[in-house]
Structure formats: C-alpha cells, structure tokens
C-alpha atoms as a PDB file:
ATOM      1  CA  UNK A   1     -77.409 170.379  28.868  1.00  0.00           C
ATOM      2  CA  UNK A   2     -78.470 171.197  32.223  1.00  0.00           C
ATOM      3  CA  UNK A   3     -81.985 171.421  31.616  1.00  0.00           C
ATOM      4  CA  UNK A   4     -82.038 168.152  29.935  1.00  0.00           C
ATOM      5  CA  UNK A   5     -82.959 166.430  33.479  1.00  0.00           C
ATOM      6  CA  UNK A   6     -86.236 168.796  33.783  1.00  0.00           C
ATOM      7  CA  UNK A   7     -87.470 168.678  30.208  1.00  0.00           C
ATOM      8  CA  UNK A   8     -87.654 164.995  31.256  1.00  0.00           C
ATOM      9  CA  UNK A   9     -89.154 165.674  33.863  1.00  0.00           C
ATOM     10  CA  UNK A  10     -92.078 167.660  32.533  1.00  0.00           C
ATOM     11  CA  UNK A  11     -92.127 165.075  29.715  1.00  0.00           C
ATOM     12  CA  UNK A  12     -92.762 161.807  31.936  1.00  0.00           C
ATOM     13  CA  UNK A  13     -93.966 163.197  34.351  1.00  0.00           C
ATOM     14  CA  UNK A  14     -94.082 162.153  37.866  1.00  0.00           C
ATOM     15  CA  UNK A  15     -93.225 158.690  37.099  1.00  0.00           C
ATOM     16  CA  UNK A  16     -89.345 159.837  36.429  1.00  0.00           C
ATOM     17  CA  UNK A  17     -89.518 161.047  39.929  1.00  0.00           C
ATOM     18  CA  UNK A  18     -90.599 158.187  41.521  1.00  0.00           C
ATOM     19  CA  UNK A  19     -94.118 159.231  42.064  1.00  0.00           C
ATOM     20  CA  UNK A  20     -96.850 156.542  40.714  1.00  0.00           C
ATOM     21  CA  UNK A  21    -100.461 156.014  41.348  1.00  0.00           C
ATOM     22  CA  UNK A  22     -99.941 152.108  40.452  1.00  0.00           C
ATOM     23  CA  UNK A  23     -99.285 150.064  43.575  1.00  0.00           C
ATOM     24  CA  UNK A  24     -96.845 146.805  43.271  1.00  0.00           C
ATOM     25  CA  UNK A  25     -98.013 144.007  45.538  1.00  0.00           C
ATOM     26  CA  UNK A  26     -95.123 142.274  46.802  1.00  0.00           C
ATOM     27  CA  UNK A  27     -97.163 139.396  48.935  1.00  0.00           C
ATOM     28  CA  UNK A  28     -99.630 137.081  48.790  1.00  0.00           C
ATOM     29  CA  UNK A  29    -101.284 138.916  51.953  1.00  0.00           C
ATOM     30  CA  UNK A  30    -100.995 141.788  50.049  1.00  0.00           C
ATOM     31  CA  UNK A  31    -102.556 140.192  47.108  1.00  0.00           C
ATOM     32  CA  UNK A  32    -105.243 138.182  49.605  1.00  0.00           C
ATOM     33  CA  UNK A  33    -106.425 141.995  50.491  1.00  0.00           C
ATOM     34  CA  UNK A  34    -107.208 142.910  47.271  1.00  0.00           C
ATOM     35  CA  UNK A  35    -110.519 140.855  47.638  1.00  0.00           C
ATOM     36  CA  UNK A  36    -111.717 143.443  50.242  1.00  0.00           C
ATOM     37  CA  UNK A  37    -110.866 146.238  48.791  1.00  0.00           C
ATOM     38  CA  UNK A  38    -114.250 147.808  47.855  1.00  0.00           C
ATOM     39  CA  UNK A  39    -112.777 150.042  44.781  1.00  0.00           C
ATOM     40  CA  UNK A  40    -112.754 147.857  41.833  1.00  0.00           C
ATOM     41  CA  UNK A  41    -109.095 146.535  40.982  1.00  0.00           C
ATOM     42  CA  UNK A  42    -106.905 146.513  37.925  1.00  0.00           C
ATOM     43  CA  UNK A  43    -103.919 143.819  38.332  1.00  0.00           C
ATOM     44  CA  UNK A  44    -101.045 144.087  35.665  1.00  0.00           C
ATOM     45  CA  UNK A  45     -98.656 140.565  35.838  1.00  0.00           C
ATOM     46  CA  UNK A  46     -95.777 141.597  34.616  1.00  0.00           C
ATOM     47  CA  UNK A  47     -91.625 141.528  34.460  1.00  0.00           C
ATOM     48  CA  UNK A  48     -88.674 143.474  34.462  1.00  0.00           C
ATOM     49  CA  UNK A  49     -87.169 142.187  31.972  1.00  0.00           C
ATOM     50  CA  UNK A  50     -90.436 141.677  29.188  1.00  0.00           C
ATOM     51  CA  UNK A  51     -90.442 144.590  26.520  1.00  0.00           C
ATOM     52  CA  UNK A  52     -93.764 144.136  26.168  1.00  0.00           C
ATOM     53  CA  UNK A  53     -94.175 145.103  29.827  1.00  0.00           C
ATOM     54  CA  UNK A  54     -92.166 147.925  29.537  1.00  0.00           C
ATOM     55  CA  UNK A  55     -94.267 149.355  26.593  1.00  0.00           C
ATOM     56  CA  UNK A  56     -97.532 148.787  28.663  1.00  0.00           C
ATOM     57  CA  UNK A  57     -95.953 150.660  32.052  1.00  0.00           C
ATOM     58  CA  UNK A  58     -96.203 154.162  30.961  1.00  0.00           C
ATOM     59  CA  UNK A  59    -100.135 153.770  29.826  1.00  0.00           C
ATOM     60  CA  UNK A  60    -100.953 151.775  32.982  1.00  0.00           C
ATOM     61  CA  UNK A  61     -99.354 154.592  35.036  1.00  0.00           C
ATOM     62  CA  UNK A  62    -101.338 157.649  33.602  1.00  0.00           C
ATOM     63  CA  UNK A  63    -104.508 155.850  33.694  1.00  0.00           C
ATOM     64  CA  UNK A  64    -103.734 154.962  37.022  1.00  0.00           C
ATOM     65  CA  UNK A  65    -103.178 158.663  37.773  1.00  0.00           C
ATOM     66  CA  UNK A  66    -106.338 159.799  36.149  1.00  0.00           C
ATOM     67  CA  UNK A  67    -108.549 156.990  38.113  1.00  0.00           C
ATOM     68  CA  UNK A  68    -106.713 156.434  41.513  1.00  0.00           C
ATOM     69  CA  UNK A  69    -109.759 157.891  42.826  1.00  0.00           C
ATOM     70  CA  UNK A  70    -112.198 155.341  42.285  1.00  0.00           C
ATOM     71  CA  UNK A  71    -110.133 152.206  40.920  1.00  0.00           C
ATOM     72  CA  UNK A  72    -107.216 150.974  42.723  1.00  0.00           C
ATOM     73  CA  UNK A  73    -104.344 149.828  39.646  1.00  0.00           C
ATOM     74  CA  UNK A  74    -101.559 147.124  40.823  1.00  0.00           C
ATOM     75  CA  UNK A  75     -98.737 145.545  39.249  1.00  0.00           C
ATOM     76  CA  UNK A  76     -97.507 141.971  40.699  1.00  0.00           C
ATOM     77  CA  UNK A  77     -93.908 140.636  39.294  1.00  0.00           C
ATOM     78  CA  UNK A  78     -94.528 137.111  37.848  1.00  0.00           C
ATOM     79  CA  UNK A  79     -91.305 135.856  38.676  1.00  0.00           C
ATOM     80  CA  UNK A  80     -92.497 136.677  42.370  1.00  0.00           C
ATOM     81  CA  UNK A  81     -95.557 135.190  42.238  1.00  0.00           C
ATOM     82  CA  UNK A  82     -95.034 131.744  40.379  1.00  0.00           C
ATOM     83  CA  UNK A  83     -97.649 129.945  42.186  1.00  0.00           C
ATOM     84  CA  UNK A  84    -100.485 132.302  41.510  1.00  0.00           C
ATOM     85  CA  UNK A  85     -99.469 132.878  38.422  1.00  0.00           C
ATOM     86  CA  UNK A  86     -99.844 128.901  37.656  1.00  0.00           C
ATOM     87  CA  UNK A  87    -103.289 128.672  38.979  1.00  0.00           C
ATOM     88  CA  UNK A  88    -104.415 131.281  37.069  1.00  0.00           C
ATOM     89  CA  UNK A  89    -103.190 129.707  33.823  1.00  0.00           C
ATOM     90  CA  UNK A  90    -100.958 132.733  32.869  1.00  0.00           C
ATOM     91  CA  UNK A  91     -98.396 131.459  30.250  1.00  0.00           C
ATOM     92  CA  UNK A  92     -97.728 135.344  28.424  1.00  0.00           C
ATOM     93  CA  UNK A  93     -97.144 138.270  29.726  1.00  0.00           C
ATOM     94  CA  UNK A  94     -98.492 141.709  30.356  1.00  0.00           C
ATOM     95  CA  UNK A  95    -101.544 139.937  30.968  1.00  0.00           C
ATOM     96  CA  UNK A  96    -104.299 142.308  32.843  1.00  0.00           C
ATOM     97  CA  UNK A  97    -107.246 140.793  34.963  1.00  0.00           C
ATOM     98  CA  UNK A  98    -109.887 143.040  37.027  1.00  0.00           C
ATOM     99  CA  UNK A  99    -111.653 142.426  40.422  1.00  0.00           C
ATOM    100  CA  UNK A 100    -114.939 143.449  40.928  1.00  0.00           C
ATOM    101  CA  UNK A 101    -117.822 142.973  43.221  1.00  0.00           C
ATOM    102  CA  UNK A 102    -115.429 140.136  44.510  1.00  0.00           C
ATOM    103  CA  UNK A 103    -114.393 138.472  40.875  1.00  0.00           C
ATOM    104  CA  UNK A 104    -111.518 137.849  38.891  1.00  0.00           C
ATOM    105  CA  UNK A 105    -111.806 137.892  35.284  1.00  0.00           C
ATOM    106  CA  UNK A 106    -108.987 138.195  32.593  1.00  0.00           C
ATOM    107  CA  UNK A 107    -109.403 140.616  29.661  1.00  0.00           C
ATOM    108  CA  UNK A 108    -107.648 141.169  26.647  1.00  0.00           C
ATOM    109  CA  UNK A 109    -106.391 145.014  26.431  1.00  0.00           C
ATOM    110  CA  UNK A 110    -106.051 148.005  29.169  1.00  0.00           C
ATOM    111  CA  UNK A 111    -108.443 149.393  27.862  1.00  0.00           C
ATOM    112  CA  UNK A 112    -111.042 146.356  27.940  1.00  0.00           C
ATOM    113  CA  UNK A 113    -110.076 146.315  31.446  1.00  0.00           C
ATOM    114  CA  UNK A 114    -111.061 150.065  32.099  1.00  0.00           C
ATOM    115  CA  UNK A 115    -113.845 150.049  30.441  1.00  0.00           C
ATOM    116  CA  UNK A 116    -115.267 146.531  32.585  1.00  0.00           C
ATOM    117  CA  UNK A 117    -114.607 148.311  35.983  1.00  0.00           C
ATOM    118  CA  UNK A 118    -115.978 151.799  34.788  1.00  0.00           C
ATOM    119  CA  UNK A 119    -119.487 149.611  33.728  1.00  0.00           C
END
C-alpha cells in the first residue's frame, strides 16, 4: 500500500506533484501581456468545477509539456475573468482560442488549436 503514492506518481506524472508546463493567468495584466509574448499562445477558459474541464486538463498539460519550448499554453478561470469572458462571446466551456502574430481566434478542439500555432 505504500507504493500506491509513487505508482501514481509515475502514472500522472509531474502534474500529481505540482509540476505543470501550463501557466494560469490570474490578471488582466497578466492576460494584457500575452499580446507581447512573441511565442504563439494557447488560452484554455475554463472552471473548477466543469467536468468537461477536468477531462480536457490532463491533455492540455502533456501537450503543454511536449511544446513549452516554442508555444506558451495558459489556462484563465472564467469565473475570474467574467468581463473578458463576455466580450469574447464565451457562453460554454472548455473553450480554447490561440494568439498569434498578435490575433485571437477561437477554434474548436486542442488539437485544431495545435495544429493553427504549429502552421
């Protein structure tokens, strides 16, 4: 029963531990820098409390891992960012959008996102 903790461990991976590649903007000046960040960007709205979310947070975080060199992958809380959210006519959520060469656009699927910034 011990070794229940590490099997875990090696199973999830880093993300058990704390350790995540996927950065969670807690601002709107952190969300403002975005647009100067010269990687492009992968923004996941999301919630605590969605299930949908929660099946979409392990995939985000491995291809985050895999890519953190050349796209940066962030996750906003909706509930945080009510506003934004609003103006950008979000009304389900996970909902992903990408920033590049200083754009937003929405797309349907993690993967339609990752393969718009790789392009």
């Amino acid at each position: 029963m011990k070794r229940l903790p590490l099997m875990l461990a090696v199973l999830y991976g880093a993300t058990l531990l704390g350790a995540t590649s996927v950065k969670e903007i807690t601002t709107m000046k952190e969300y403002n820098l975005l647009a100067k960040e010269k990687k492009p960007v992968v923004l996941l709205f999301y919630a605590p409390w969605c299930g949908a979310c929660e099946k979409i947070k392990a995939p985000y975080e491995e291809v985050a891992s895999e890519l953190k060199d050349t796209i940066l992958m962030v996750k906003l809380d909706v509930d945080k960012f009510k506003p934004l959210v609003r103006s950008l006519g979000i009304n389900a959520i996970p909902t992903i959008y990408i920033r590049k060469a200083g754009k937003l656009e929405r797309k349907q699927n993690l993967q339609q996102a990752i393969d718009a910034v790789k392009s």
